[in-house]
N, C-alpha and C. Protein backbone atom coordinates (compact mmCIF):
# COMPACT_ATOMS: atom_id res chain seq x y z
N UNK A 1 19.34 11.54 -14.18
CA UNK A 1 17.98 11.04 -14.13
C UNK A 1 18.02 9.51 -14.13
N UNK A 2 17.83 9.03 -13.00
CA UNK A 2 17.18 7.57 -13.12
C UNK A 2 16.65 6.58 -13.71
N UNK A 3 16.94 5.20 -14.47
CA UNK A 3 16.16 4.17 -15.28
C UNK A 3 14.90 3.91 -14.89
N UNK A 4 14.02 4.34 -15.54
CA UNK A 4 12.24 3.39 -14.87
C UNK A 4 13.01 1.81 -13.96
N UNK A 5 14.12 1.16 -14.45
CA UNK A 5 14.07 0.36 -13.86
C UNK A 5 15.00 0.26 -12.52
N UNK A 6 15.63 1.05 -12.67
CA UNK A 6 16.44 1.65 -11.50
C UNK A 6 15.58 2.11 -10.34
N UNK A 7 14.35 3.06 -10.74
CA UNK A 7 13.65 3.69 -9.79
C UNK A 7 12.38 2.17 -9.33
N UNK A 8 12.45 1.76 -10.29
CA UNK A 8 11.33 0.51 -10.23
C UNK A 8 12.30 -0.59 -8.60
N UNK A 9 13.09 -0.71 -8.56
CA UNK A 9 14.20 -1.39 -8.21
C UNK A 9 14.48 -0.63 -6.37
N UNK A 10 14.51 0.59 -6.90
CA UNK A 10 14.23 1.63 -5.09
C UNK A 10 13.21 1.34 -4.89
N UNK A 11 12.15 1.51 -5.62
CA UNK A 11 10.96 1.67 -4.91
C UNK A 11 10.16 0.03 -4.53
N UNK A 12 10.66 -0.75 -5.27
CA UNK A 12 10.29 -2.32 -4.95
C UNK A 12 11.53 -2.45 -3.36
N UNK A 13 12.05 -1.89 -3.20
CA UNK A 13 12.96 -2.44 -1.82
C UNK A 13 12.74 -1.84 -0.86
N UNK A 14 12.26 -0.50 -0.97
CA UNK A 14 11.31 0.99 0.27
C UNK A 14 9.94 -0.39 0.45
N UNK A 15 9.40 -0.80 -0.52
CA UNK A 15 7.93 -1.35 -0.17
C UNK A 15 8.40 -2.51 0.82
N UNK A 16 9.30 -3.09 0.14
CA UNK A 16 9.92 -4.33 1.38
C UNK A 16 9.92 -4.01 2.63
N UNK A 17 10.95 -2.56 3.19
CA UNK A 17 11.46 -2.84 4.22
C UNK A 17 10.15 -2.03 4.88
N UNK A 18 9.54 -1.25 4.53
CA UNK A 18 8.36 -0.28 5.00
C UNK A 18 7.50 -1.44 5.71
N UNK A 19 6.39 -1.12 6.42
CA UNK A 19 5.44 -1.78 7.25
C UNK A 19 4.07 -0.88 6.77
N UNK A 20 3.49 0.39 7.26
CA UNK A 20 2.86 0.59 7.33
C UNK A 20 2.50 1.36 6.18
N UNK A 21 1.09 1.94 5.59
CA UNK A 21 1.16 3.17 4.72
C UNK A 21 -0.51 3.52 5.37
N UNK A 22 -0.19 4.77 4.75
CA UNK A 22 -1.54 5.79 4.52
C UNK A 22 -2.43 5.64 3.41
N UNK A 23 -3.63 5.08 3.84
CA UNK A 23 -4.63 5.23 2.33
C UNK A 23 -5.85 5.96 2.79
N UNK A 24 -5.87 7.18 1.38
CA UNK A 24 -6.96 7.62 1.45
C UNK A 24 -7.59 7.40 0.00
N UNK A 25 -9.06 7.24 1.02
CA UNK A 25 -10.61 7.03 0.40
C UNK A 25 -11.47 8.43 0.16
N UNK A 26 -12.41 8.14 -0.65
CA UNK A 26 -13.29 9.13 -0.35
C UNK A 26 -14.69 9.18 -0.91
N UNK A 27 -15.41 9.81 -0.15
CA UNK A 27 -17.23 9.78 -0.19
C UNK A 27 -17.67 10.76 -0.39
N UNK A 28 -17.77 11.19 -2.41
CA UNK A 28 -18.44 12.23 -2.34
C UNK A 28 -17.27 13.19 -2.26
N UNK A 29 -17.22 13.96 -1.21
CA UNK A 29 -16.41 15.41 -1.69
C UNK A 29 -16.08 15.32 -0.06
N UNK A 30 -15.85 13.91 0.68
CA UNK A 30 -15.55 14.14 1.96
C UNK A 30 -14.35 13.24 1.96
N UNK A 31 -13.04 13.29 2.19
CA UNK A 31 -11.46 12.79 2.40
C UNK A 31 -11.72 11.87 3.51
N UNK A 32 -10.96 10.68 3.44
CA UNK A 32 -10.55 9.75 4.79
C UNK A 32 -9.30 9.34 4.37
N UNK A 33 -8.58 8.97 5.81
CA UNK A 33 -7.28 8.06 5.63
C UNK A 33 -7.11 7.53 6.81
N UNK A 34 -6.63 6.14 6.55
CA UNK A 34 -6.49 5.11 7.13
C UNK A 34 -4.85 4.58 7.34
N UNK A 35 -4.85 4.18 8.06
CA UNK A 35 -3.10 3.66 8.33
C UNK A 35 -3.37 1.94 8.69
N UNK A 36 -2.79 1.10 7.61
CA UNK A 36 -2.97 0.13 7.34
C UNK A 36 -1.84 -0.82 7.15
N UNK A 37 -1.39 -2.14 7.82
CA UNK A 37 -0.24 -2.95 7.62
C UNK A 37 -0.34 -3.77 6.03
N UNK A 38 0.53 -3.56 5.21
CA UNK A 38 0.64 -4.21 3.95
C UNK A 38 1.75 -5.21 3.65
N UNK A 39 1.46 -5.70 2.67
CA UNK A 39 3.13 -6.22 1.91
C UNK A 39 2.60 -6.02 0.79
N UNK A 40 3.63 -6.31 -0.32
CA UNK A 40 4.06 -5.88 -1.71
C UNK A 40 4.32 -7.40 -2.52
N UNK A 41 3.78 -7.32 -3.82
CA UNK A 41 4.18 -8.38 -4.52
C UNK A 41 5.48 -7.76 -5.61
N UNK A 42 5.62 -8.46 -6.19
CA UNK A 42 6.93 -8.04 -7.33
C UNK A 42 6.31 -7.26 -8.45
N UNK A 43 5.30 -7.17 -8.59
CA UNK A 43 4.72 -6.18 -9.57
C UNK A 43 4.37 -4.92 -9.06
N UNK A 44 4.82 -4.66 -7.86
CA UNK A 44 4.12 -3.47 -6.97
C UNK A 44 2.85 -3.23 -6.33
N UNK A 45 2.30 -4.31 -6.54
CA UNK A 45 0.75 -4.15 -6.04
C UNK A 45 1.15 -4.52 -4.75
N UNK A 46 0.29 -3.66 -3.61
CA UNK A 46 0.36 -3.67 -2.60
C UNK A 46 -1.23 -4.16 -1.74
N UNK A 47 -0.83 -5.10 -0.61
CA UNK A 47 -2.10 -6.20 0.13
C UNK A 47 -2.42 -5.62 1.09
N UNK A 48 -3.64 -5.26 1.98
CA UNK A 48 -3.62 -4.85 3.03
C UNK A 48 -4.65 -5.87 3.82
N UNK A 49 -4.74 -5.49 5.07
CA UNK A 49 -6.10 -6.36 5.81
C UNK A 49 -7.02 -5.63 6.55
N UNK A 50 -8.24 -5.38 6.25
CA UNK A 50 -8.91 -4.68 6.84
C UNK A 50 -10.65 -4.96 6.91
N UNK A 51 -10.63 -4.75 7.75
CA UNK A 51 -12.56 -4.83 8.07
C UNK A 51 -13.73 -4.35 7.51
N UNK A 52 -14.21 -5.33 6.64
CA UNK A 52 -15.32 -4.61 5.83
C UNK A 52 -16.12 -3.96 6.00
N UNK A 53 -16.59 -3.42 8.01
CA UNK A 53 -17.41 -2.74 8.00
C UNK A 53 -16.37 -1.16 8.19
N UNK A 54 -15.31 -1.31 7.74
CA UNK A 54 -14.28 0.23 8.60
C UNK A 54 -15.02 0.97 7.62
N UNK A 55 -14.80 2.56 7.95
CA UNK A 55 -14.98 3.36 6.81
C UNK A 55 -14.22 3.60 5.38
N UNK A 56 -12.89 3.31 5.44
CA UNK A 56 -12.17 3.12 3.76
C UNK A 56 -12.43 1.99 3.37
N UNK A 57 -13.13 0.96 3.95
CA UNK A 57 -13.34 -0.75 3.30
C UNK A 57 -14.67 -0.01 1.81
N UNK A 58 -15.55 0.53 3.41
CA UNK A 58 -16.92 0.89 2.52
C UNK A 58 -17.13 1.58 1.31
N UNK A 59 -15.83 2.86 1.46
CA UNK A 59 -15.40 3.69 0.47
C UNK A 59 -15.13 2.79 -0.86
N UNK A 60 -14.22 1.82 -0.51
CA UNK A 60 -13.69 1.29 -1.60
C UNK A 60 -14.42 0.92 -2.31
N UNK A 61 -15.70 -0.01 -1.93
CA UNK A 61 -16.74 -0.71 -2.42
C UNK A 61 -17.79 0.64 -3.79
N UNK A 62 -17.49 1.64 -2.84
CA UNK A 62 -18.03 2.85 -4.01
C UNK A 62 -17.50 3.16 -4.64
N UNK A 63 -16.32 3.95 -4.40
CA UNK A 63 -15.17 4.49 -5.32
C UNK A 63 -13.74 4.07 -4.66
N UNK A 64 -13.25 3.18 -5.96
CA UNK A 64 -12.11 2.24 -6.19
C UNK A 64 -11.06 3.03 -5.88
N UNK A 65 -10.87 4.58 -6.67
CA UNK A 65 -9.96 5.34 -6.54
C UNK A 65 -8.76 5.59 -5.11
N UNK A 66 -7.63 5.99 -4.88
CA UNK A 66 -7.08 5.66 -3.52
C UNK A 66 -5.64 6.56 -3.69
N UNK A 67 -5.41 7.03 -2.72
CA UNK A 67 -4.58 7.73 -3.10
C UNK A 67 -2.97 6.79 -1.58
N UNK A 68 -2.11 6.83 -1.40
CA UNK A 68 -1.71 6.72 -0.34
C UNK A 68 -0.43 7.02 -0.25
N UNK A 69 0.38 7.01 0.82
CA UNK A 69 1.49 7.23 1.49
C UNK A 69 2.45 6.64 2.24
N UNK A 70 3.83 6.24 2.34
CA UNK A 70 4.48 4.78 3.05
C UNK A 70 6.04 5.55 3.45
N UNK A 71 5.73 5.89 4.59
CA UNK A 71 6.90 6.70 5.09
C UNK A 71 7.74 5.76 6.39
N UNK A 72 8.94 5.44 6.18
CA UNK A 72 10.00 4.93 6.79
C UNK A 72 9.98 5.69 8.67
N UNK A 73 9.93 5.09 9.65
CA UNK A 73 10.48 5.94 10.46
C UNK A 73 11.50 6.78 10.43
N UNK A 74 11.54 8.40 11.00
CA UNK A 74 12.61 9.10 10.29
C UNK A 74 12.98 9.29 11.76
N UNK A 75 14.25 9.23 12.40
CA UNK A 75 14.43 9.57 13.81
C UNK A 75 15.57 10.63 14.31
N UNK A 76 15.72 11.10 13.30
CA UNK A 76 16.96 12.27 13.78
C UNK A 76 15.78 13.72 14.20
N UNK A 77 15.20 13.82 13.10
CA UNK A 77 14.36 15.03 13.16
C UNK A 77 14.53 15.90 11.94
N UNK A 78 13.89 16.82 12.47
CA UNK A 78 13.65 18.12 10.97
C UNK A 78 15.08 18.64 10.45
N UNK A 79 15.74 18.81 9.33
CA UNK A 79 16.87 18.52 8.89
C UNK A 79 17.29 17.35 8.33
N UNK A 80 16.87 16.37 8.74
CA UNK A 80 17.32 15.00 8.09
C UNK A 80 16.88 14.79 6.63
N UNK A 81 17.57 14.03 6.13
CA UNK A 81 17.65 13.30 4.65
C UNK A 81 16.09 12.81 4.61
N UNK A 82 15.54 13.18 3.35
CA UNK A 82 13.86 12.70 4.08
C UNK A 82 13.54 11.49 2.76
N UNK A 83 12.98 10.80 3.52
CA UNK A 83 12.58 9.35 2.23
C UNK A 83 11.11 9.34 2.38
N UNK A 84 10.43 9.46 1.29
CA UNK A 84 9.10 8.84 1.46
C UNK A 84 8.50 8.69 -0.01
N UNK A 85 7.09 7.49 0.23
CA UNK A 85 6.55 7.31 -0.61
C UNK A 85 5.37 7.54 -1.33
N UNK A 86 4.95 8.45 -2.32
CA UNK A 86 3.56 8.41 -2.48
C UNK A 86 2.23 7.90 -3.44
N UNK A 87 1.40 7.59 -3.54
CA UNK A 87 1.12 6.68 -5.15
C UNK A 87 -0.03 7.15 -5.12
N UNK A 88 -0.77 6.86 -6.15
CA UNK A 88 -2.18 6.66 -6.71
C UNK A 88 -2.64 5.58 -7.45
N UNK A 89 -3.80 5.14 -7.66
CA UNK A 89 -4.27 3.96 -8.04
C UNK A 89 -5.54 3.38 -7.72
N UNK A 90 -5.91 2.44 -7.44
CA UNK A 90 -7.11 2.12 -7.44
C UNK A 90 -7.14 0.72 -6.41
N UNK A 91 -8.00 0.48 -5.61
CA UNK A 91 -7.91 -0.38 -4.65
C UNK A 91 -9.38 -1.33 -4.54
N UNK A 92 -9.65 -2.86 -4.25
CA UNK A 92 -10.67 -3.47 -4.09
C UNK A 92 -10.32 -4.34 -3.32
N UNK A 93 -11.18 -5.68 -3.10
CA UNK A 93 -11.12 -6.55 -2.37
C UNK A 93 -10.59 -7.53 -3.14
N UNK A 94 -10.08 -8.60 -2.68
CA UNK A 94 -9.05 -9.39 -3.40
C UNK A 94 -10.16 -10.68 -3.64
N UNK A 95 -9.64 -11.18 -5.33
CA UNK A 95 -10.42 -12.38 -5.36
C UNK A 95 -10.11 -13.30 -4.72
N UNK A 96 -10.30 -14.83 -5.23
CA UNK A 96 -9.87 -16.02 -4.72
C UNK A 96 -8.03 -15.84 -5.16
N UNK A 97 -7.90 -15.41 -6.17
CA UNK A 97 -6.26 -16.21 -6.59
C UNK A 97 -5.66 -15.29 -5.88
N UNK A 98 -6.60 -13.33 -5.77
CA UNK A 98 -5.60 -12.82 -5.09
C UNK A 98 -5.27 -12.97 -3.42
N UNK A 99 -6.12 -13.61 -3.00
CA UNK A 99 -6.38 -13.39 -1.62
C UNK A 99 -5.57 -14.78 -0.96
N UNK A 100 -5.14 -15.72 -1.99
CA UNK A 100 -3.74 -16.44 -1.52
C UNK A 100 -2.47 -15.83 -1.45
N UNK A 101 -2.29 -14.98 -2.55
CA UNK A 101 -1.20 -14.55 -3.00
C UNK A 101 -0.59 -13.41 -1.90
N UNK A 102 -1.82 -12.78 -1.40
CA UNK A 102 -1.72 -11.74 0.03
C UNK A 102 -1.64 -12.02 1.20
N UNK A 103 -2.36 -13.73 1.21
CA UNK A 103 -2.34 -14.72 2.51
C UNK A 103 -0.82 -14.77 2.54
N UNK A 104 -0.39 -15.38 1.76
CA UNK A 104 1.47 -15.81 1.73
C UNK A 104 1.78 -14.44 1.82
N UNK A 105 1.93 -13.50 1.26
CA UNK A 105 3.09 -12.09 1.43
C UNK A 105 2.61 -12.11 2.33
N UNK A 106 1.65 -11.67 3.27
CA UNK A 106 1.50 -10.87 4.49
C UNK A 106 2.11 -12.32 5.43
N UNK A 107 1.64 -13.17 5.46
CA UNK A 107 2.02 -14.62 6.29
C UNK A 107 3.63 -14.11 6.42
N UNK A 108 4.37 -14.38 5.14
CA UNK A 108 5.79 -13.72 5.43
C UNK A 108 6.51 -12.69 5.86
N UNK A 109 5.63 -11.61 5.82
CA UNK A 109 6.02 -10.65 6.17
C UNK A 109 5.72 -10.38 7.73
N UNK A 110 4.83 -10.74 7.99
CA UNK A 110 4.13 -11.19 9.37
C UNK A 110 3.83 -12.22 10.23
N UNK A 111 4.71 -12.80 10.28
CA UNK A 111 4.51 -14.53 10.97
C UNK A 111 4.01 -14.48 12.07
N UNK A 112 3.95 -13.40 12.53
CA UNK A 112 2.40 -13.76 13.61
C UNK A 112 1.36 -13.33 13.47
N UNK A 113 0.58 -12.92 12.55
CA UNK A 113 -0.37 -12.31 12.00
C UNK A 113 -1.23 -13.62 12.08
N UNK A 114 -2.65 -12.98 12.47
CA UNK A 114 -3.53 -14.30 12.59
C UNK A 114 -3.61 -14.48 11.12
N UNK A 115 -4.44 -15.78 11.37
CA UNK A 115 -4.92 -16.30 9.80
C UNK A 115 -6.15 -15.33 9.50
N UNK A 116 -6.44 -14.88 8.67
CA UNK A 116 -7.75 -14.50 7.41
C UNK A 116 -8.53 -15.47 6.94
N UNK A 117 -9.59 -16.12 7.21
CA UNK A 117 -9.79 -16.89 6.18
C UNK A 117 -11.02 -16.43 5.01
N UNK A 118 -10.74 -17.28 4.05
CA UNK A 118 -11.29 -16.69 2.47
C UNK A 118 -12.72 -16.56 2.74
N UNK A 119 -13.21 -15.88 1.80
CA UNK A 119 -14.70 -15.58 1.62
C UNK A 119 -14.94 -16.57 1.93
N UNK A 120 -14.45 -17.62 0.87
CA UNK A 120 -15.51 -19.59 0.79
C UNK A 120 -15.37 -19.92 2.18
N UNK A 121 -14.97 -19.92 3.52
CA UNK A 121 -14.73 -20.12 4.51
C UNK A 121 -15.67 -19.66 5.39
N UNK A 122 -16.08 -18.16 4.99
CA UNK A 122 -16.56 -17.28 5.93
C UNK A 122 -18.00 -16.77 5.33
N UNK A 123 -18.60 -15.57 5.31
CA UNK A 123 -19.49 -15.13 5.47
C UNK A 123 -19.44 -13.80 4.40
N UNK A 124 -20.22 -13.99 3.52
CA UNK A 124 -20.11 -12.06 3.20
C UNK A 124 -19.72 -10.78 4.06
N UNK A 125 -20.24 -11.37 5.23
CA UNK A 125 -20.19 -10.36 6.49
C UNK A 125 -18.59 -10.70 7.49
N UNK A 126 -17.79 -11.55 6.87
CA UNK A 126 -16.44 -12.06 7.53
C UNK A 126 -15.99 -10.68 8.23
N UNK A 127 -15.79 -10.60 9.52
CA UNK A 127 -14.99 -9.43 9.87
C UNK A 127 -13.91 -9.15 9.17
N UNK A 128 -12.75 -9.55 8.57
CA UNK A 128 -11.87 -8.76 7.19
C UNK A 128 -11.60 -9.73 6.78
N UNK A 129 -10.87 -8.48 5.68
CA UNK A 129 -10.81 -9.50 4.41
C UNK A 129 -8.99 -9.31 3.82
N UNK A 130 -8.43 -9.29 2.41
CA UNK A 130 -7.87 -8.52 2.00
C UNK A 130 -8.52 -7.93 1.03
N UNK A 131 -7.38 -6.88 0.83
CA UNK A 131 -7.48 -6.09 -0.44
C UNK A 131 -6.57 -5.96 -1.15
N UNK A 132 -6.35 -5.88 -2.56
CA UNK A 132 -5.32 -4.96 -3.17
C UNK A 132 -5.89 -3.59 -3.63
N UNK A 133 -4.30 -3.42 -3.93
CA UNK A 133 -4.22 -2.07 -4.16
C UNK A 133 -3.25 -2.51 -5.59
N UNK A 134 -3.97 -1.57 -6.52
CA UNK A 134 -3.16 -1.44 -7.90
C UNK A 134 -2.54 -0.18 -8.33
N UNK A 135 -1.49 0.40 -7.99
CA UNK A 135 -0.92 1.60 -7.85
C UNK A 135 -1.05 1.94 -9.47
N UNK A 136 -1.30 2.95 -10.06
CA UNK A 136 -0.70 3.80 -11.45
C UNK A 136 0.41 4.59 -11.38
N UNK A 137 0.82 5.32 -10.35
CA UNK A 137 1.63 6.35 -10.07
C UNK A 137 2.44 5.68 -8.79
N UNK A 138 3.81 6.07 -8.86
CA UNK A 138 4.45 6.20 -7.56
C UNK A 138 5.24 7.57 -7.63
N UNK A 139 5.44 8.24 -6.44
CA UNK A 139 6.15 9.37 -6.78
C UNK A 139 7.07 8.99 -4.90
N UNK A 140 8.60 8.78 -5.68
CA UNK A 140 9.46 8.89 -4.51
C UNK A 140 10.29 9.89 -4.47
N UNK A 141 10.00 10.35 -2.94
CA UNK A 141 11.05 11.77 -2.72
C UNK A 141 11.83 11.09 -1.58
N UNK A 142 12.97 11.12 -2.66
CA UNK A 142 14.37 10.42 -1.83
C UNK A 142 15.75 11.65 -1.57
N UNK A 143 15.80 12.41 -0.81
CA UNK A 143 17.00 12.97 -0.72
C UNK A 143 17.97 12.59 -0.36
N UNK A 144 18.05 11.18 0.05
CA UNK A 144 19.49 10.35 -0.05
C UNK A 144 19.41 10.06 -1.25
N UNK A 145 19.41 9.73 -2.27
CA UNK A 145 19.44 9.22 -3.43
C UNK A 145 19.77 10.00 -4.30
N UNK A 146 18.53 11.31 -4.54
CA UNK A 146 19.05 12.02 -5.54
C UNK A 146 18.73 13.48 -4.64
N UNK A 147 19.84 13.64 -4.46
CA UNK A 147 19.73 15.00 -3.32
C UNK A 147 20.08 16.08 -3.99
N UNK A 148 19.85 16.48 -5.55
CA UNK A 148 19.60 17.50 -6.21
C UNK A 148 18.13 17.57 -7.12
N UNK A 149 17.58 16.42 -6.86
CA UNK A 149 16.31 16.36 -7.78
C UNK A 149 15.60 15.38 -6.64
N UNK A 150 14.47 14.96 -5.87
CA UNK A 150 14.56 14.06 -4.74
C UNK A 150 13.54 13.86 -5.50
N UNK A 151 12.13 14.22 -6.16
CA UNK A 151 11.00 14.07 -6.48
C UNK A 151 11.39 13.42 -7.95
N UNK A 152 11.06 11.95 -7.64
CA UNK A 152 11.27 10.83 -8.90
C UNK A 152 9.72 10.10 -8.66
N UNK A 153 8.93 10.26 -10.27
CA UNK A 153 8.09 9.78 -10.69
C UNK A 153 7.81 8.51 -11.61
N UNK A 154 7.41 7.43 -11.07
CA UNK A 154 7.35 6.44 -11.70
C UNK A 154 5.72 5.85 -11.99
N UNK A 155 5.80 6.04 -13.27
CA UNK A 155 4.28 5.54 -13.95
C UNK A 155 4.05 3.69 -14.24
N UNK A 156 2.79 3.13 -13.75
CA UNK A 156 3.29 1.87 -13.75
C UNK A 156 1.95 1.46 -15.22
């Protein structure tokens, strides 16, 4: 069995090399998910960029709650060693301090990514914005790693 900080340590380096994830929202007793470009800070909170009028922006604004998913391209096929990521947590729009801190990760992670600019810049109505995401749960199923137990749960 794995150190919280061992698994803290996989799963901070999957968020690195990953690009995309799955977040789902929801309205009421009706499911959405969205596929969204992020980066990761060192605490695990994860940044995304997205348009305040989309449908998971709006969600968020109601219910914070979020569930999502960050799966590696897998290219051999069915049989292969399978890696993926899944979490829960809670997601909003980023303040002022956070919405530098997501400007720079995503800037780095994306050097051609247009600029965002901040609320104070723009408009309530700014076509996007960021967001974070504050994970509680990660649950990684790594069968390269631990290919007798693959389902490793990490509480944050």
């Amino acid at each position: 069995m794995p150190t919280d900080e061992n698994l803290k340590r996989l799963i901070t380096k999957y968020l690195a090399e990953a690009k995309l994830m799955q977040l789902a929202t929801s309205s009421g007793s009706k499911p959405w998910i969205a596929t969204v470009w992020y980066a990761n800070d060192e605490s695990m909170n994860l940044y995304f960029i997205s348009r305040r009028l989309r449908r998971h922006s709006m969600e968020l604004e109601r219910n914070p709650n979020i569930a999502g998913a960050i799966v590696q391209p897998h290219t051999g096929g069915s049989g292969d060693k399978v890696r993926g990521l899944q979490f829960e947590g809670i997601a909003r729009e980023c303040n002022e301090k956070e919405f530098k801190i997501a400007n720079d990760l995503y800037r780095k992670k994306y050097p051609s990514a247009a600029r965002i600019p901040p609320k104070s810049e723009g408009t309530e109505n700014s076509i996007a914005t960021f967001y974070i995401v504050k994970p509680s749960l990660f649950v990684l199923f790594d069968e390269v790693n631990f290919p007798e137990q693959p389902r490793q749960e990490l509480n944050i």
